[in-house]
C-alpha atoms as a PDB file:
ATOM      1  CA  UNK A   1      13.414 -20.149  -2.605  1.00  0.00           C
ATOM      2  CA  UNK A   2      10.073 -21.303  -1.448  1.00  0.00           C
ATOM      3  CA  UNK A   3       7.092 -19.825  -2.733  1.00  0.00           C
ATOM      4  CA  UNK A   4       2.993 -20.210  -2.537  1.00  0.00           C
ATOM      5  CA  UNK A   5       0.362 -18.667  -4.752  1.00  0.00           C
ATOM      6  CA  UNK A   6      -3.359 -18.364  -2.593  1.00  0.00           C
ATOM      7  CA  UNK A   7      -6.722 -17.856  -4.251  1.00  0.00           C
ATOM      8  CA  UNK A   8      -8.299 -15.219  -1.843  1.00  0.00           C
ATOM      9  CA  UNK A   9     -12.495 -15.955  -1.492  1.00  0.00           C
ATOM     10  CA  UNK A  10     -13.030 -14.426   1.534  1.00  0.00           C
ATOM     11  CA  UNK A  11     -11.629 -11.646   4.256  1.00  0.00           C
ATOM     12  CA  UNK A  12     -12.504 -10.937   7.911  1.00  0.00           C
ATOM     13  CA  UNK A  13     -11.828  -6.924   8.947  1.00  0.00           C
ATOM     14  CA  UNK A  14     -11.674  -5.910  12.415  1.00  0.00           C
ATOM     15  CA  UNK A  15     -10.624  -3.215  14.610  1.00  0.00           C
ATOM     16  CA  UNK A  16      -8.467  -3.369  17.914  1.00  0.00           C
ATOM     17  CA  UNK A  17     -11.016  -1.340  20.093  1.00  0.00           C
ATOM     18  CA  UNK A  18      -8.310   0.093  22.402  1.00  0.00           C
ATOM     19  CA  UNK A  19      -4.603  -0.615  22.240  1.00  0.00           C
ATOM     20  CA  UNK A  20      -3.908  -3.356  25.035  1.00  0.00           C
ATOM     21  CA  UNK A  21      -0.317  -2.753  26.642  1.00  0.00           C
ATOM     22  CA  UNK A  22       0.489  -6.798  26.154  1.00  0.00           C
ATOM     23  CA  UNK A  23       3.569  -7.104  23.390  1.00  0.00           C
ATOM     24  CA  UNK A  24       3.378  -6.197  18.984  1.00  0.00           C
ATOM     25  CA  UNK A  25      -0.203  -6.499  19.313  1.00  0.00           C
ATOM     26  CA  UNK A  26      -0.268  -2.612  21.599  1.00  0.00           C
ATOM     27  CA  UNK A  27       0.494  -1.187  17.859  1.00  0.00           C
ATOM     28  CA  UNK A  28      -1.805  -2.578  16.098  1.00  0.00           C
ATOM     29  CA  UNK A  29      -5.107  -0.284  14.395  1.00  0.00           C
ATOM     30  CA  UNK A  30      -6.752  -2.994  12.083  1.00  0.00           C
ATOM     31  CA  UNK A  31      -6.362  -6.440  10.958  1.00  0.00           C
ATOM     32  CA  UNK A  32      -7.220  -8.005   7.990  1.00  0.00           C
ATOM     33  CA  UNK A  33      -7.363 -11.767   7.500  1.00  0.00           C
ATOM     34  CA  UNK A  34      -6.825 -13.270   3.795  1.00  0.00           C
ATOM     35  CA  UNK A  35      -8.800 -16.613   3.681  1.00  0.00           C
ATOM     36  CA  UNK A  36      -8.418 -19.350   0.604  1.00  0.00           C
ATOM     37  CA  UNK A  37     -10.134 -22.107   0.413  1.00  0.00           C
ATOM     38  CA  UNK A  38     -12.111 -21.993   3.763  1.00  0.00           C
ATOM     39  CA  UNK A  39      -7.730 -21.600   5.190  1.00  0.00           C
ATOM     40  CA  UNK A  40      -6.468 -18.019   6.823  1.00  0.00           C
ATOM     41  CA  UNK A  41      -3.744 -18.037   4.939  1.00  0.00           C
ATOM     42  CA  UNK A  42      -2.497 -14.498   6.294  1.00  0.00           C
ATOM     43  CA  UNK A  43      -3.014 -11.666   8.601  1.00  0.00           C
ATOM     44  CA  UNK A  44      -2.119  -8.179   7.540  1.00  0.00           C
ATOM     45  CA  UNK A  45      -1.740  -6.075  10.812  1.00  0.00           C
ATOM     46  CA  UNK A  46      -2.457  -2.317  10.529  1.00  0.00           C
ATOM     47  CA  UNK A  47      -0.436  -0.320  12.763  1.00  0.00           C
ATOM     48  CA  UNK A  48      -1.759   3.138  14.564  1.00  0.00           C
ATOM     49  CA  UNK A  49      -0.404   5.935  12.562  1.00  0.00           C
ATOM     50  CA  UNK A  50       2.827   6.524  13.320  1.00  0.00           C
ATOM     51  CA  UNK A  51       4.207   3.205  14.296  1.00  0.00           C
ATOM     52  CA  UNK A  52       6.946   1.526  11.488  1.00  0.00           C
ATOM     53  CA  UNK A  53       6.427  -2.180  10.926  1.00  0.00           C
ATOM     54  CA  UNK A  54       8.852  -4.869  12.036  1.00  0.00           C
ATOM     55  CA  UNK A  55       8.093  -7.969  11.044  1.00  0.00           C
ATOM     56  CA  UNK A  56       6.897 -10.528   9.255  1.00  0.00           C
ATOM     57  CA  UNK A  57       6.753 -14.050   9.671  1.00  0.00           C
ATOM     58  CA  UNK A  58       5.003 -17.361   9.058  1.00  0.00           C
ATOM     59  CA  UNK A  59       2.937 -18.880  11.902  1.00  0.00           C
ATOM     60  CA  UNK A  60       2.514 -22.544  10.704  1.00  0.00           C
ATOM     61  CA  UNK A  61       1.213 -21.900   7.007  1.00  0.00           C
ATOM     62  CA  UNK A  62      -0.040 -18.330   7.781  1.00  0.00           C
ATOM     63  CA  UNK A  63       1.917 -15.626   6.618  1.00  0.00           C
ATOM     64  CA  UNK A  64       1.564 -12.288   9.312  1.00  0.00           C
ATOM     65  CA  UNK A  65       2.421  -8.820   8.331  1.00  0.00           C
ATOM     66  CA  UNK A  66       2.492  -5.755   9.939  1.00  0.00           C
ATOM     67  CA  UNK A  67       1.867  -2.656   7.459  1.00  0.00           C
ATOM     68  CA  UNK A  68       1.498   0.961   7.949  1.00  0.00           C
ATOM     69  CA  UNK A  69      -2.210   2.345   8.800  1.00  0.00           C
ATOM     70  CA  UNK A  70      -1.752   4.384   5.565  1.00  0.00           C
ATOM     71  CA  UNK A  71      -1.917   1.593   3.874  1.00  0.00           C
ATOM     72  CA  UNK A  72      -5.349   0.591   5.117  1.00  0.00           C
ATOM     73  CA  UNK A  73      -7.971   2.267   2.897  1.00  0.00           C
ATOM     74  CA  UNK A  74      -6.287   1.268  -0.653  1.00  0.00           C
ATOM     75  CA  UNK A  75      -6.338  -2.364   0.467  1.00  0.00           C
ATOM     76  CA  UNK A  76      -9.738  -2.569   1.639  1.00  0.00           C
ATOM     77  CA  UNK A  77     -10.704  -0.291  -1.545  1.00  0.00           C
ATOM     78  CA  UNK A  78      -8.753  -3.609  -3.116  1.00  0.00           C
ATOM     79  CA  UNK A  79     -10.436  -6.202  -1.062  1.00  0.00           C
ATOM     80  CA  UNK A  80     -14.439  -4.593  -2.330  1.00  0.00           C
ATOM     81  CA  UNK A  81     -13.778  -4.122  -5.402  1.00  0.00           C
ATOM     82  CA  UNK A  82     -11.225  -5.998  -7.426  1.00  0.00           C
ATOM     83  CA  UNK A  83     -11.979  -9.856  -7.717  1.00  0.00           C
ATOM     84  CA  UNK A  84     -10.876 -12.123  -8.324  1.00  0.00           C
ATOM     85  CA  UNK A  85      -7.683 -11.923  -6.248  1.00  0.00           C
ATOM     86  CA  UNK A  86      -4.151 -13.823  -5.419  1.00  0.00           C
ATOM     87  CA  UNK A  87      -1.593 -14.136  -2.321  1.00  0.00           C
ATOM     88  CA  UNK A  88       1.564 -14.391  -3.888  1.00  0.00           C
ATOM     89  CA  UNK A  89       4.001 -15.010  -1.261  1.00  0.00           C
ATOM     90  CA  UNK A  90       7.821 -16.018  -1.558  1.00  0.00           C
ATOM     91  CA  UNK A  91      10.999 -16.439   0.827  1.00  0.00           C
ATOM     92  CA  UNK A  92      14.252 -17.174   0.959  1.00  0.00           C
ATOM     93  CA  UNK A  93      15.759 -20.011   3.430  1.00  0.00           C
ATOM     94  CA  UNK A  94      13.288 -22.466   4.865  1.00  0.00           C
ATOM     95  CA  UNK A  95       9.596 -22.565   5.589  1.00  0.00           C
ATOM     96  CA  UNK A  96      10.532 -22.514   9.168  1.00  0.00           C
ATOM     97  CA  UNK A  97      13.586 -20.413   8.950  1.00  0.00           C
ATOM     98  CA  UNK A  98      12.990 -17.928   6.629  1.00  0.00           C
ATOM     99  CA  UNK A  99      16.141 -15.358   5.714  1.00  0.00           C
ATOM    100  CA  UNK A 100      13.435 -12.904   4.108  1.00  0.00           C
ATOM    101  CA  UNK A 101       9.770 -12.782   3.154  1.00  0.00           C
ATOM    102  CA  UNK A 102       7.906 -11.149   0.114  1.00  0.00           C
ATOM    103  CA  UNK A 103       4.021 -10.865  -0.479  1.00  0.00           C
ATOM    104  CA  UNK A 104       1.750  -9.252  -3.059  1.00  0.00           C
ATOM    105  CA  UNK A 105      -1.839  -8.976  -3.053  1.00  0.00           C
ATOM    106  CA  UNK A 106      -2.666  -8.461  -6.671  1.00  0.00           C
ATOM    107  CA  UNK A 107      -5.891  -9.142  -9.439  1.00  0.00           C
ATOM    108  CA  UNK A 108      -6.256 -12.904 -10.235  1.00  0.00           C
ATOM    109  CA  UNK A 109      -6.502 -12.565 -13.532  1.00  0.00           C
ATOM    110  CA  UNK A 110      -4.354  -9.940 -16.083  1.00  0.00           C
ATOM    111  CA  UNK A 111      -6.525  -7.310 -18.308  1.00  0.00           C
ATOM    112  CA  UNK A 112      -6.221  -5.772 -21.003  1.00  0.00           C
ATOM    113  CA  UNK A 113      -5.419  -1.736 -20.787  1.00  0.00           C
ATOM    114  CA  UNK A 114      -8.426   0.165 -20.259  1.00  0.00           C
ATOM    115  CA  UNK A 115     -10.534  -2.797 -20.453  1.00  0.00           C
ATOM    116  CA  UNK A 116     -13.033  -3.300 -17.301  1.00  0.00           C
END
């Protein structure tokens, strides 16, 4: 099992302006790139409401994953407000051939209960 743990200092958030009618990218609301290091590491694709995601896959080192638009707000609320955080990503088969694919966005560093 392969596996990859990403420091996350930055993020780029954008919105499709108007579906476009050319292949996956027709269902997709909002995208959110994860960068470490200066490196996309991932795209999370936010699909119109409705819409069930499909995939997920590497392209070179960068992992892409469709989510559903509900899940939108709580990771931007995430993104603003919890730092420092991790990619932890993990899959089964090859890099190049994965048989499945697992991600977490979660806090960098573990606290203590109802510490801030």
């Amino acid at each position: 099992m392969g596996n990859a743990k990403f420091n996350i200092d930055r993020y780029d958030y954008s919105l499709e302006m108007q579906a476009t009618d050319e292949g996956v990218r027709s269902k997709t609301f909002a995208c959110i790139s994860l960068f470490s290091n200066g490196k996309n590491v991932a795209d999370l694709n936010f699909l119109v409401p409705g819409e069930i995601p499909s995939r997920k896959y590497f392209a070179g080192e960068q992992l892409n994953i469709d989510l559903i638009y509900e899940k939108l707000a709580p990771t931007i609320d995430m993104l603003r407000h919890e730092k420092p955080l991790r990619l932890l990503v993990w899959h089964g088969g090859t890099h190049d051939e994965p048989t499945h694919i697992e991600a977490r966005l979660d806090t960098g560093n573990l606290e203590e209960v109802g510490k801030k």
